[in-house]
C-alpha atoms as a PDB file:
ATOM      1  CA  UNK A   1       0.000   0.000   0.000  1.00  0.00           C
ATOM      2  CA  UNK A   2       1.638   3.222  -0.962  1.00  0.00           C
ATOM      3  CA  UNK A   3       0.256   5.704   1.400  1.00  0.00           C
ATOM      4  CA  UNK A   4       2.311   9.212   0.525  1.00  0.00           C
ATOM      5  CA  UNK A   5       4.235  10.176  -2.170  1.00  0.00           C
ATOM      6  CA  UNK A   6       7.082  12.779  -1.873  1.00  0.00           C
ATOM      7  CA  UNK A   7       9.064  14.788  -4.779  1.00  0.00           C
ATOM      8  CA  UNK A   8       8.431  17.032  -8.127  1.00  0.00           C
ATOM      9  CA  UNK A   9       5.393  17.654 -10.128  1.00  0.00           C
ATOM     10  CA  UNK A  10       6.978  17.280 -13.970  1.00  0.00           C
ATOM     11  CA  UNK A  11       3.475  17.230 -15.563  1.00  0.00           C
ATOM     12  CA  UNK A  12      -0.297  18.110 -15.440  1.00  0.00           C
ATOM     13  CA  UNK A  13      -2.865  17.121 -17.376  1.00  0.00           C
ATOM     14  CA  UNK A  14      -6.976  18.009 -16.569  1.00  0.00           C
ATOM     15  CA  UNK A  15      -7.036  14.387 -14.498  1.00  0.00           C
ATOM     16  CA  UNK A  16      -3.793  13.795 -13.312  1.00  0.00           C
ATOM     17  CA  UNK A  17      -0.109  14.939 -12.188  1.00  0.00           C
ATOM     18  CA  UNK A  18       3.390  13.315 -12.786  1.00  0.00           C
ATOM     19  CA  UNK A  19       5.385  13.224  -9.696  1.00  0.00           C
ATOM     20  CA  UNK A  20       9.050  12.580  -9.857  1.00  0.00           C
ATOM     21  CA  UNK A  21       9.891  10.742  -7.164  1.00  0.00           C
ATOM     22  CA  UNK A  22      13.810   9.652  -7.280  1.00  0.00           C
ATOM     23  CA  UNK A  23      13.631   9.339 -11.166  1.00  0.00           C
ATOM     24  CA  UNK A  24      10.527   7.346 -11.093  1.00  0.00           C
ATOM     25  CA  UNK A  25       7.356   9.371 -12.456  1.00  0.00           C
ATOM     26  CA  UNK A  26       4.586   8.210 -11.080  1.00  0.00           C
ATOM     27  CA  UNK A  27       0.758   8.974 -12.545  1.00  0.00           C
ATOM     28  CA  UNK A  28      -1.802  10.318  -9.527  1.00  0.00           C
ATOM     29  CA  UNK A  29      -5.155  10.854  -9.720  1.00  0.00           C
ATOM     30  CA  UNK A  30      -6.354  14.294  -8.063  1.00  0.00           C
ATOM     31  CA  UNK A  31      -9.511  16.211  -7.545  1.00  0.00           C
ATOM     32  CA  UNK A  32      -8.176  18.985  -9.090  1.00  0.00           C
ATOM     33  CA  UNK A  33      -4.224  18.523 -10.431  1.00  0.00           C
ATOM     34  CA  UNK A  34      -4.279  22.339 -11.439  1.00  0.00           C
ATOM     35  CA  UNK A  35      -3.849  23.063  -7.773  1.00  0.00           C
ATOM     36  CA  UNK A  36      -0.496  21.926  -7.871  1.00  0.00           C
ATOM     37  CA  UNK A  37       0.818  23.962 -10.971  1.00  0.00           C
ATOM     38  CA  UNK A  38       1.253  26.884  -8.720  1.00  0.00           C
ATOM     39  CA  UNK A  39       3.976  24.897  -6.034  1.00  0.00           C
ATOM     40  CA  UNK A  40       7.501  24.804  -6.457  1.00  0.00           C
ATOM     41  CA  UNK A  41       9.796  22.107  -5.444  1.00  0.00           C
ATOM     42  CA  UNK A  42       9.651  19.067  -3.381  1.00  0.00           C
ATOM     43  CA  UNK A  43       5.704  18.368  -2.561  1.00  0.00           C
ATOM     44  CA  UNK A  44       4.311  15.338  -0.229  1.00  0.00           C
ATOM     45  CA  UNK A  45       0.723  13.610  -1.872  1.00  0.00           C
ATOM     46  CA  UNK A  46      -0.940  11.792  -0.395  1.00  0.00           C
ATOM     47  CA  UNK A  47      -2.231   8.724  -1.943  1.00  0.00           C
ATOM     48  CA  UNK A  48      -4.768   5.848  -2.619  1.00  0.00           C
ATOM     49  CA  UNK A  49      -3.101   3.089  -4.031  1.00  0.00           C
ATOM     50  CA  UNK A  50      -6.171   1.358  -5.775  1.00  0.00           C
ATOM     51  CA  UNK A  51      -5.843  -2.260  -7.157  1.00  0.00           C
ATOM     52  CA  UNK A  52      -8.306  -4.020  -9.474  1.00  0.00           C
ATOM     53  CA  UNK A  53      -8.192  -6.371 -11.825  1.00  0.00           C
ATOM     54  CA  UNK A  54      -7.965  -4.221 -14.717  1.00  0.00           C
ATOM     55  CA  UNK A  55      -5.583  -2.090 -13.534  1.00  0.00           C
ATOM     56  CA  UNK A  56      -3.573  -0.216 -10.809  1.00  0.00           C
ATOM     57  CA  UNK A  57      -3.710   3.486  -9.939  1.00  0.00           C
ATOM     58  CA  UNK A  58      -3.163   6.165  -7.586  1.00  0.00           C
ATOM     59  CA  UNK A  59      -5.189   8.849  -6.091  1.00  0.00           C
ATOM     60  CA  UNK A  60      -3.771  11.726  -4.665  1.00  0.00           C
ATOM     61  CA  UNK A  61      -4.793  14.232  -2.425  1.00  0.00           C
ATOM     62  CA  UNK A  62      -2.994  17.576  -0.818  1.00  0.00           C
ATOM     63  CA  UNK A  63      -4.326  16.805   2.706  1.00  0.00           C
ATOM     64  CA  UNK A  64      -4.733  13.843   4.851  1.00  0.00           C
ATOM     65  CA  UNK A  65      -8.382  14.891   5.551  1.00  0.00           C
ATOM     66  CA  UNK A  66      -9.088  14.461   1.699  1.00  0.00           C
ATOM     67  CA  UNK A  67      -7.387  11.258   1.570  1.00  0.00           C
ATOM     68  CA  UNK A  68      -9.618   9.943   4.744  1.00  0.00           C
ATOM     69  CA  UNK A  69     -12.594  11.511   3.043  1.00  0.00           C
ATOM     70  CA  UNK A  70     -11.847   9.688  -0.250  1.00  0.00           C
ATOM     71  CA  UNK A  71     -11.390   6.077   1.478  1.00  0.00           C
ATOM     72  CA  UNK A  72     -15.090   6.679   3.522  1.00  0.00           C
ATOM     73  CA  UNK A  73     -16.596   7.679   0.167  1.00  0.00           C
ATOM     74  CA  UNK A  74     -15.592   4.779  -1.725  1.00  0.00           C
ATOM     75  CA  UNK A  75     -17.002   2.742   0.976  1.00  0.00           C
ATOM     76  CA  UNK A  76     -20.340   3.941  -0.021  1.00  0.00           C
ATOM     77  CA  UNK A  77     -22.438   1.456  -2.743  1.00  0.00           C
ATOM     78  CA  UNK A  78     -22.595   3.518  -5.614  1.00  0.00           C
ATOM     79  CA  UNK A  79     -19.851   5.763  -5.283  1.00  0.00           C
ATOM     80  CA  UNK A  80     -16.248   4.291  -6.910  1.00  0.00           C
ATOM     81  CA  UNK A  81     -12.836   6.028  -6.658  1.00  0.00           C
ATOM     82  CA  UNK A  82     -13.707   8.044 -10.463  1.00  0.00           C
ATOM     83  CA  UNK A  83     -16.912   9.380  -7.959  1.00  0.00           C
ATOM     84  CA  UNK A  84     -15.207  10.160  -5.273  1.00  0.00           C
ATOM     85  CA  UNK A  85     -12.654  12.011  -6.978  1.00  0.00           C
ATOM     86  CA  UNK A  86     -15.265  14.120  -8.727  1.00  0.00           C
ATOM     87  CA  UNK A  87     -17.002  14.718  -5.001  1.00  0.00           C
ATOM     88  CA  UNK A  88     -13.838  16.117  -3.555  1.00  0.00           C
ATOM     89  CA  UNK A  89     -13.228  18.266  -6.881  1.00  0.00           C
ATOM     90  CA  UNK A  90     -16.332  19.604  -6.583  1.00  0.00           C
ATOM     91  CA  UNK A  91     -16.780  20.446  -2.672  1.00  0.00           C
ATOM     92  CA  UNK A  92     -14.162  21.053   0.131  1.00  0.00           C
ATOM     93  CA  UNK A  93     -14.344  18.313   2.532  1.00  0.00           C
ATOM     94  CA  UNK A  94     -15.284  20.520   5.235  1.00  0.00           C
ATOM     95  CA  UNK A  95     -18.249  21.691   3.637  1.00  0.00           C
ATOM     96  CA  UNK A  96     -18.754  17.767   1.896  1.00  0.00           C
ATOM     97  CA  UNK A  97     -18.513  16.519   5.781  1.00  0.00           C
ATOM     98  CA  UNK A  98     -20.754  19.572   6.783  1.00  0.00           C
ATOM     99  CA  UNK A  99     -23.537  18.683   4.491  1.00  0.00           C
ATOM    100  CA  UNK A 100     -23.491  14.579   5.330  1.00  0.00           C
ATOM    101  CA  UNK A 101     -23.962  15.773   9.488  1.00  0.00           C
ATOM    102  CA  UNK A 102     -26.867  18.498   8.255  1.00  0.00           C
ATOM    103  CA  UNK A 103     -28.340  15.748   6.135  1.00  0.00           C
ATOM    104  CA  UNK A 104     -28.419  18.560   3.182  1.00  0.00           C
ATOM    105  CA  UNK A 105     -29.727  16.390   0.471  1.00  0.00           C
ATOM    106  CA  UNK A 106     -29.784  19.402  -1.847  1.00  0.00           C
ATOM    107  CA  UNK A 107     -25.821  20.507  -1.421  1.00  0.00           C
ATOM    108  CA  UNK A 108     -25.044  17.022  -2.109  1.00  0.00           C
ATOM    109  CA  UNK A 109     -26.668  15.975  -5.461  1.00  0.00           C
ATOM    110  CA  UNK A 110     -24.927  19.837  -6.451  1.00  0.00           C
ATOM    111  CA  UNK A 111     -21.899  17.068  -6.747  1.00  0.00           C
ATOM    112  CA  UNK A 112     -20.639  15.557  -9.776  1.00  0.00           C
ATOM    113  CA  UNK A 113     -22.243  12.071 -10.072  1.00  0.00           C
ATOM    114  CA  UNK A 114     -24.269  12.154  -7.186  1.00  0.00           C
ATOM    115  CA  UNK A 115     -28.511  11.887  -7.419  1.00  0.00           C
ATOM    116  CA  UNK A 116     -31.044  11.949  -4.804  1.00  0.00           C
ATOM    117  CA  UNK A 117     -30.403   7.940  -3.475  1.00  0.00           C
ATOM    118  CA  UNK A 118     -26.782   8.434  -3.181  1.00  0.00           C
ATOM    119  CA  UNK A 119     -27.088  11.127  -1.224  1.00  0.00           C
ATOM    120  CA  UNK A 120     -29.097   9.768   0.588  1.00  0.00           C
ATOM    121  CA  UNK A 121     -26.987   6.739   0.943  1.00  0.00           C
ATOM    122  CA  UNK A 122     -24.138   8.722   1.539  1.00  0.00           C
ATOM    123  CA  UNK A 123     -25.579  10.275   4.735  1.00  0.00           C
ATOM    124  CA  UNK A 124     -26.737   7.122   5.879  1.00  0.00           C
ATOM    125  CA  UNK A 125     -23.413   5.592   5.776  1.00  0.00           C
ATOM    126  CA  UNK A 126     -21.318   7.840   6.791  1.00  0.00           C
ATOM    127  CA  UNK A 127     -23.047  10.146   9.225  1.00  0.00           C
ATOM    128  CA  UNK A 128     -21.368   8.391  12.276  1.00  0.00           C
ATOM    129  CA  UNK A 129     -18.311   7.728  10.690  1.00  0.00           C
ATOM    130  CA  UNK A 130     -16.467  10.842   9.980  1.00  0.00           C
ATOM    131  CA  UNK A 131     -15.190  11.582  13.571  1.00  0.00           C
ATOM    132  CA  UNK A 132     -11.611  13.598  13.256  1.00  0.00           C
ATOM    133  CA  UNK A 133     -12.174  15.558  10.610  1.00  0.00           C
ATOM    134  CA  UNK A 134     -11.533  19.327  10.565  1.00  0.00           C
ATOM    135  CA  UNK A 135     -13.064  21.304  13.508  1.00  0.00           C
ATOM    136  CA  UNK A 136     -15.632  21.272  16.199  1.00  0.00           C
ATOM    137  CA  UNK A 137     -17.750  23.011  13.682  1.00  0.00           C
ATOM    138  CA  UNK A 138     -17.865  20.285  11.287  1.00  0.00           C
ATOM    139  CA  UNK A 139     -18.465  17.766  13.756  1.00  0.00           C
ATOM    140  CA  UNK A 140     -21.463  19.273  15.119  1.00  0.00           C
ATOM    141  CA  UNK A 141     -22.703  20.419  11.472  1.00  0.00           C
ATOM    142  CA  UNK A 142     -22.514  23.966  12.219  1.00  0.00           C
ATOM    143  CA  UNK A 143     -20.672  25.158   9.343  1.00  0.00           C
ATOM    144  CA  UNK A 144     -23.024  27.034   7.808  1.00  0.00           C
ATOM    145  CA  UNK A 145     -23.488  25.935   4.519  1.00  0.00           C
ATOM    146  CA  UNK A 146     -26.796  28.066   3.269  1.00  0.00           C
ATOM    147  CA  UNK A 147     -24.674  30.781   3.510  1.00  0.00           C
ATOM    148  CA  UNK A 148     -21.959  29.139   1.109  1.00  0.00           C
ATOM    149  CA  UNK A 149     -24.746  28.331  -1.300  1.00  0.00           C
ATOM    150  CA  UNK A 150     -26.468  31.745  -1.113  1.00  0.00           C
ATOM    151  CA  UNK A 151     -23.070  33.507  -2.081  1.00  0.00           C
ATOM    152  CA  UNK A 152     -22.560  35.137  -5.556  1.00  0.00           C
ATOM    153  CA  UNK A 153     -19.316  33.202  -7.478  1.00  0.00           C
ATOM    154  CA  UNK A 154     -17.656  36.455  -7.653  1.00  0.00           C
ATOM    155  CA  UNK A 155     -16.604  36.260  -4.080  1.00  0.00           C
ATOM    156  CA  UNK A 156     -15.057  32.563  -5.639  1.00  0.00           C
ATOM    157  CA  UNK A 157     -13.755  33.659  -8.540  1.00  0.00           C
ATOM    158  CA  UNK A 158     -12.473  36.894  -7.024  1.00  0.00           C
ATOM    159  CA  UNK A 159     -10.003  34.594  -4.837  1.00  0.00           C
ATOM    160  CA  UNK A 160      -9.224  32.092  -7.944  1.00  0.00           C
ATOM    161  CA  UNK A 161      -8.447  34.950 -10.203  1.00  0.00           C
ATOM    162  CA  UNK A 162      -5.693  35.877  -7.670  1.00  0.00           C
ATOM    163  CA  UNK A 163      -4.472  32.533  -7.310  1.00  0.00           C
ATOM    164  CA  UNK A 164      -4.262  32.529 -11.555  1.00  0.00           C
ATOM    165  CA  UNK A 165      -2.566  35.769 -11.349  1.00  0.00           C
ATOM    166  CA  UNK A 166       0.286  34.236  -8.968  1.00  0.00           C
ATOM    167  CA  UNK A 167       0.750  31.828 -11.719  1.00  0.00           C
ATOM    168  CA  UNK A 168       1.665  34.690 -14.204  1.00  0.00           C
ATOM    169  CA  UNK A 169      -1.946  35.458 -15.790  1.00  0.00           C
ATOM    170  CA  UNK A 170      -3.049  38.877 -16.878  1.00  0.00           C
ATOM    171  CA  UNK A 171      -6.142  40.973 -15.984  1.00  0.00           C
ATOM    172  CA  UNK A 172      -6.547  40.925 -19.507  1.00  0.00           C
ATOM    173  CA  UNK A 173      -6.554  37.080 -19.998  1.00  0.00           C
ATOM    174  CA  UNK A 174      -8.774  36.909 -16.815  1.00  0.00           C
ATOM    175  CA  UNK A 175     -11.285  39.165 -17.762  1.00  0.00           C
ATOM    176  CA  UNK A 176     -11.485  36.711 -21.310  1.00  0.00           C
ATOM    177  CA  UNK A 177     -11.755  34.068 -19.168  1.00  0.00           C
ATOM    178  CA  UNK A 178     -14.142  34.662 -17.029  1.00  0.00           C
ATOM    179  CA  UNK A 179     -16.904  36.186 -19.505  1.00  0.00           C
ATOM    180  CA  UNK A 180     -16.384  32.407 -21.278  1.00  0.00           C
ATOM    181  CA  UNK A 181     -17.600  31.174 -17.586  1.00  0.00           C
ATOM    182  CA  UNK A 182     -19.445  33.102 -16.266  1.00  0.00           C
ATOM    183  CA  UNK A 183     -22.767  31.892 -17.184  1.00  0.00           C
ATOM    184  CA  UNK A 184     -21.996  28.278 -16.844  1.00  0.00           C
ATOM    185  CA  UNK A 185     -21.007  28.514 -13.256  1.00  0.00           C
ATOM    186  CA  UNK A 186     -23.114  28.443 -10.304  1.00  0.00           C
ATOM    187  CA  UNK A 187     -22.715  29.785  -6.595  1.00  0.00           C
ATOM    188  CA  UNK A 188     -20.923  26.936  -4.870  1.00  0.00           C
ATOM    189  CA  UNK A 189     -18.375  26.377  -7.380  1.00  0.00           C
ATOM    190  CA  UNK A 190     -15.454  26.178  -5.218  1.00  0.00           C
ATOM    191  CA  UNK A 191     -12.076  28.431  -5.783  1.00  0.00           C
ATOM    192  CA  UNK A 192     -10.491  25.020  -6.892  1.00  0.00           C
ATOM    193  CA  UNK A 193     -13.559  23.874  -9.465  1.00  0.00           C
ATOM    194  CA  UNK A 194     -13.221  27.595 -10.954  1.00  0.00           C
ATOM    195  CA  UNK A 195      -9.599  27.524 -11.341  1.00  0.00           C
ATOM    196  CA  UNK A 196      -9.658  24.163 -12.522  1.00  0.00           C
ATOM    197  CA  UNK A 197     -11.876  25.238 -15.299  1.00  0.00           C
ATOM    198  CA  UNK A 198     -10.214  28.732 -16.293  1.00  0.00           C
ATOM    199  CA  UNK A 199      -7.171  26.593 -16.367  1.00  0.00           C
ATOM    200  CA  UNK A 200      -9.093  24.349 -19.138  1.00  0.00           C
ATOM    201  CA  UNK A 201      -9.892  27.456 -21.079  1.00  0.00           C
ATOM    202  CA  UNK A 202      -6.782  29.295 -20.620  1.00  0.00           C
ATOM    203  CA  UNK A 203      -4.726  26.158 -22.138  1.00  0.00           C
ATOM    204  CA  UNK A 204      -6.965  25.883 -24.863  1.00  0.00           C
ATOM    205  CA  UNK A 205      -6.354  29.397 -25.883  1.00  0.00           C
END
């Protein structure tokens, strides 16, 4: 079982990264592999190693809390690693944890692959399994998530658009950008889902 991975992202792609690691590149699996384009250097992953009989990959996740997250999800009937993936791309897993303690049905079929009976599933399964993650405020379902969901994506996009501009971006390439998205986002896209996709557009010129 390879549980973390440490060394050098050499490549990126829209589902994946290449790490380096001691002159072996290894493929992994992320929510959102744009995230890394912006570090430098040595970087620690941390990984699924999943084995079937088809094939064997590796998820990989910035935090321990989404790697946790990731392993409870694919416990779930109806929810597989490509699933899970998309979950954690689309939601932070304080706010995916959040919704599973509130029982908010309608935040989680907002998630990539997920209708009404998974989440519904989802909630029953892991309600009373997701002790240790994040603060008291998750584990009590407090976080308030109406107010995430009632928020305008410019507040979003306002904080991606300066994480695009630390990797070297213009205003002017921004602004192009974002009037491309604009309509086709909605108010919980995360600052990682909107980067994710202005990275899409911005490599396709």
């Amino acid at each position: 079982m390879i549980d973390f991975l440490r060394g050098q992202v050499v490549h990126l792609e829209s589902e994946y990264i290449v790490l380096d690691v001691q002159g072996v590149g290894y493929r992994v699996f992320c929510p959102n592999p744009y995230a890394f384009a912006k570090t430098e250097g040595v970087v620690t992953v941390y990984t699924h190693h999943h084995v079937r009989e088809d094939a064997i990959l590796l998820f990989g996740f910035p935090s321990r809390d989404e790697q946790k997250l990731f392993r409870k999800l694919i416990e779930v009937s109806g929810i597989g690693p490509r699933v899970a993936l998309g979950i954690l791309g689309g939601g932070s897993p304080e706010h995916v944890v959040s919704a599973i303690y509130q029982e908010n049905i309608s935040f989680l079929v907002k998630l990539p692959g997920i209708g009404k009976k998974t989440a519904q599933r989802m909630i029953l399964d892991l309600k009373d399994k997701l002790e240790g993650f994040g603060n008291a405020a998750i584990h009590t379902g407090l976080f308030a998530l109406h107010e995430m969901e009632e928020q305008h994506d410019d507040s979003a996009w306002s904080e991606a658009r300066e994480g695009l501009k630390a990797l070297g971006y213009t205003d002017s390439e921004l602004d192009k950008v974002w009037i491309k998205m604009k309509d086709s986002s909605a108010s919980g896209d995360t600052v990682d889902v909107l980067m994710k996709r202005a990275l899409q557009h911005l490599f396709a010129g």
